[in-house]
N, C-alpha and C. Protein backbone atom coordinates (compact mmCIF):
# COMPACT_ATOMS: atom_id res chain seq x y z
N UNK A 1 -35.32 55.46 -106.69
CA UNK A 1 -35.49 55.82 -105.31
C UNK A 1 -35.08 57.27 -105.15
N UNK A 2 -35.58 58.06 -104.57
CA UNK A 2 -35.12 59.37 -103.75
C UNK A 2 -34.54 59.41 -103.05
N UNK A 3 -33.17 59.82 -103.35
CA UNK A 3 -32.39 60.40 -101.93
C UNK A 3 -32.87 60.80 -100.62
N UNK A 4 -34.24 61.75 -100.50
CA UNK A 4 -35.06 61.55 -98.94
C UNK A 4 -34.81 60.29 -98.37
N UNK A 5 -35.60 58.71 -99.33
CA UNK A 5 -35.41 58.41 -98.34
C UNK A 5 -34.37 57.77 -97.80
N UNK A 6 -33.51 58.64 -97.64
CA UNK A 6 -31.98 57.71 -96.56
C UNK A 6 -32.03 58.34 -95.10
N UNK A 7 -33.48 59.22 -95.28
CA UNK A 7 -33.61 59.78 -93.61
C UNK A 7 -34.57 59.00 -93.27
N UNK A 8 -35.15 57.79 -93.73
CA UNK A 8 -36.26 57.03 -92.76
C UNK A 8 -35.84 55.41 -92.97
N UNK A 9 -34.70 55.44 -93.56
CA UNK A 9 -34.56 53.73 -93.90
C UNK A 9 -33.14 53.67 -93.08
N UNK A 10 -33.03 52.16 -92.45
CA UNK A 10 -31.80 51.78 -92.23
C UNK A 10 -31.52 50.11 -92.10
N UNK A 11 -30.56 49.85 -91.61
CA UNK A 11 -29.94 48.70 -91.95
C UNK A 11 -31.28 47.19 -91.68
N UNK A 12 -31.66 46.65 -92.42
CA UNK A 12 -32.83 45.90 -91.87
C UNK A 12 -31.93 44.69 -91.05
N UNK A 13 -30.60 44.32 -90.83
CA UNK A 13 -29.89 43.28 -89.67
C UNK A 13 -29.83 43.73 -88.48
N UNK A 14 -28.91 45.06 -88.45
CA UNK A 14 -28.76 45.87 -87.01
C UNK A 14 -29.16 47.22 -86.90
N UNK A 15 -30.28 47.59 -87.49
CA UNK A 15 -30.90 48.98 -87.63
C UNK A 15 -29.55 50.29 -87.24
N UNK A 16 -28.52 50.25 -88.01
CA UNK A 16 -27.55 50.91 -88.09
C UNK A 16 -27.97 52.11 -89.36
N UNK A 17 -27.09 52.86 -89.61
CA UNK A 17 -27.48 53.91 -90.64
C UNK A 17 -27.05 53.08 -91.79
N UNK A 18 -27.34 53.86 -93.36
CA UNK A 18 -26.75 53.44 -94.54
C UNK A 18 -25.98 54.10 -95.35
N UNK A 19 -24.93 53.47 -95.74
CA UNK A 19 -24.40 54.77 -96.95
C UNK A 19 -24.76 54.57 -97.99
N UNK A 20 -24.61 55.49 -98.99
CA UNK A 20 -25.35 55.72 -100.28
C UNK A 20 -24.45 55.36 -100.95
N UNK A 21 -24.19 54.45 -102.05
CA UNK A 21 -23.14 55.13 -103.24
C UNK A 21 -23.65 54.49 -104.68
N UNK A 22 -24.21 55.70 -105.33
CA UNK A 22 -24.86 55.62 -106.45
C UNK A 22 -24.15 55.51 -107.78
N UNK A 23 -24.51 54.67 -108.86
CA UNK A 23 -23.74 54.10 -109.79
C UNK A 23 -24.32 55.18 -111.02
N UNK A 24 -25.96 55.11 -110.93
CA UNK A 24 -26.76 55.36 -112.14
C UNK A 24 -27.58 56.67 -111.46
N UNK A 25 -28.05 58.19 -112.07
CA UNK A 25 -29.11 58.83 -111.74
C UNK A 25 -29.68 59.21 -112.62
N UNK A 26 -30.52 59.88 -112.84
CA UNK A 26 -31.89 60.41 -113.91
C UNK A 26 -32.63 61.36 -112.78
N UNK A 27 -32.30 62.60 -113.50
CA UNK A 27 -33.80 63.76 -113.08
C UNK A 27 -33.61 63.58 -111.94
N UNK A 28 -32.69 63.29 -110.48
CA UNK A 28 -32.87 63.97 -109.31
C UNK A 28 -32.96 61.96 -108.67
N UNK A 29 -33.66 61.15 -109.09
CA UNK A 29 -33.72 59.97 -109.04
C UNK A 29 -32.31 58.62 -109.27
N UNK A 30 -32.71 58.11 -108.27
CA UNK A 30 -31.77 57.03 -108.01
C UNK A 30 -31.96 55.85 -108.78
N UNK A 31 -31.27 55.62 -109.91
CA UNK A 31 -31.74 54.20 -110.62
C UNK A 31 -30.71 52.72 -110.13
N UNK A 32 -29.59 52.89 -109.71
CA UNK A 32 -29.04 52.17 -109.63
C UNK A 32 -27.92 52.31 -108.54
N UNK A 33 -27.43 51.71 -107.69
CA UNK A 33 -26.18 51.70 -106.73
C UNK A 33 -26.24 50.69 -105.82
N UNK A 34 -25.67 51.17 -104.36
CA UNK A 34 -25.86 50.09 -103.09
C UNK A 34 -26.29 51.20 -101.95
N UNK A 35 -26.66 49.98 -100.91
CA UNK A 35 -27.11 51.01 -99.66
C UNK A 35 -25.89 49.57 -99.04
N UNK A 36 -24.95 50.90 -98.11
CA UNK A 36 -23.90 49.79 -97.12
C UNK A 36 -24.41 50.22 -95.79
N UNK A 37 -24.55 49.33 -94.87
CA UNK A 37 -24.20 49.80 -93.33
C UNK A 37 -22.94 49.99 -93.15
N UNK A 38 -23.59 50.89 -92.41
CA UNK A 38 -21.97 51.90 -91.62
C UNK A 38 -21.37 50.50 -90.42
N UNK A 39 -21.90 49.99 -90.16
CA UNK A 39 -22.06 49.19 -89.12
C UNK A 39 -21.71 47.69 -88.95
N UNK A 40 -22.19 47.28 -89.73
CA UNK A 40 -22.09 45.74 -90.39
C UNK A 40 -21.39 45.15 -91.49
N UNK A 41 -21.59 46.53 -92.75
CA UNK A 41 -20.74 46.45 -94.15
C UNK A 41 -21.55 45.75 -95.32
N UNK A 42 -22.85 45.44 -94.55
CA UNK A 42 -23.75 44.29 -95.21
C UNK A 42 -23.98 45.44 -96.59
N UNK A 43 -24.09 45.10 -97.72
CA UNK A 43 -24.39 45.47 -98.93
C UNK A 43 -26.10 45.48 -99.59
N UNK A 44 -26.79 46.09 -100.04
CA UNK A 44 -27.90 45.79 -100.13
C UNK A 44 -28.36 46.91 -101.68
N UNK A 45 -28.48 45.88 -103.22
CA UNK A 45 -28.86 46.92 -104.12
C UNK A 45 -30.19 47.86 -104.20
N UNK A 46 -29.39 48.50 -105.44
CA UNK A 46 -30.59 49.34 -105.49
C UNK A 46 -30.64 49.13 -106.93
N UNK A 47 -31.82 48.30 -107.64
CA UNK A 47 -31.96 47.80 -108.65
C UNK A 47 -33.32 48.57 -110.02
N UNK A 48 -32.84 49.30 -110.80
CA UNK A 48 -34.52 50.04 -111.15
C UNK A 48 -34.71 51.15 -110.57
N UNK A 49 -34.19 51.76 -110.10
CA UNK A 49 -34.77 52.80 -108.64
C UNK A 49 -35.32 52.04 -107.32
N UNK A 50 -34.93 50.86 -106.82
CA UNK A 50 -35.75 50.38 -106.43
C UNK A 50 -34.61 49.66 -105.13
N UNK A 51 -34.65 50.48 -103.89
CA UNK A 51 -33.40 49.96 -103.09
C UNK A 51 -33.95 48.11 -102.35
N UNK A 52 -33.01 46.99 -102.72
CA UNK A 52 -33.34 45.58 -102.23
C UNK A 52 -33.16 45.17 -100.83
N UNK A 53 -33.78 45.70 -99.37
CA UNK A 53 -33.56 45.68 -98.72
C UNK A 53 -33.60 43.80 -97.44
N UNK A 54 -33.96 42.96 -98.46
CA UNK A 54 -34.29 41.86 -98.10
C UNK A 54 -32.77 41.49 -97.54
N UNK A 55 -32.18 40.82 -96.08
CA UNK A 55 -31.42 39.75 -95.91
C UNK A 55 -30.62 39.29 -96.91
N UNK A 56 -29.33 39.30 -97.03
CA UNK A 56 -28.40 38.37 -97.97
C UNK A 56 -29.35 37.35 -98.44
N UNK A 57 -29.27 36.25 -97.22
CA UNK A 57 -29.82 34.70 -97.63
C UNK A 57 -31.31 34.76 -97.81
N UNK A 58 -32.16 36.18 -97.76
CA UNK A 58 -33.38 36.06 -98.42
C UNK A 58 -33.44 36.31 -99.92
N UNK A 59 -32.47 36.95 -100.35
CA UNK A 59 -31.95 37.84 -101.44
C UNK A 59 -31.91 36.42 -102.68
N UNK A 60 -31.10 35.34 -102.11
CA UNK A 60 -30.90 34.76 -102.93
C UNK A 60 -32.34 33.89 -103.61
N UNK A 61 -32.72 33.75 -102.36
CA UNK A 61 -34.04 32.55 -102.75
C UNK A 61 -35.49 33.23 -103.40
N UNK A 62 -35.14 34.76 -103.67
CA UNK A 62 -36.59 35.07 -104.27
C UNK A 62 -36.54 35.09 -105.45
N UNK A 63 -37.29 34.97 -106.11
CA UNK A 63 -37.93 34.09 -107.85
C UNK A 63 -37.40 35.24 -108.58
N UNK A 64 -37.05 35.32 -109.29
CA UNK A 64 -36.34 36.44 -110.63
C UNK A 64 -37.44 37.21 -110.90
């Protein structure tokens, strides 16, 4: 994922902002971390470059 986009995404529970805190980068690119609301605290990865913005309890029930 690109750091841009943390200026067009936000919390998908209470459309609050997100914080960034990145574990893994490559070349300018985001491979790995979390996106937190400032707001809620809700946790949401970022798996692959690839931020998981689905619901906790949707999170769990989708197929591997």
């Amino acid at each position: 994922m690109k750091e841009d986009l943390m200026e067009i995404i936000c919390c998908p529970l209470d459309k609050h902002d997100l914080d960034l805190e990145v574990t893994e980068r490559d070349d300018g690119e985001i491979l790995s971390g979390e996106l937190v609301c400032t707001e809620c605290s809700e946790t949401f990865p970022i798996e692959d470059g690839i931020p998981n913005l689905l619901p906790p309890d949707m999170r769990d029930e989708a197929p591997a």
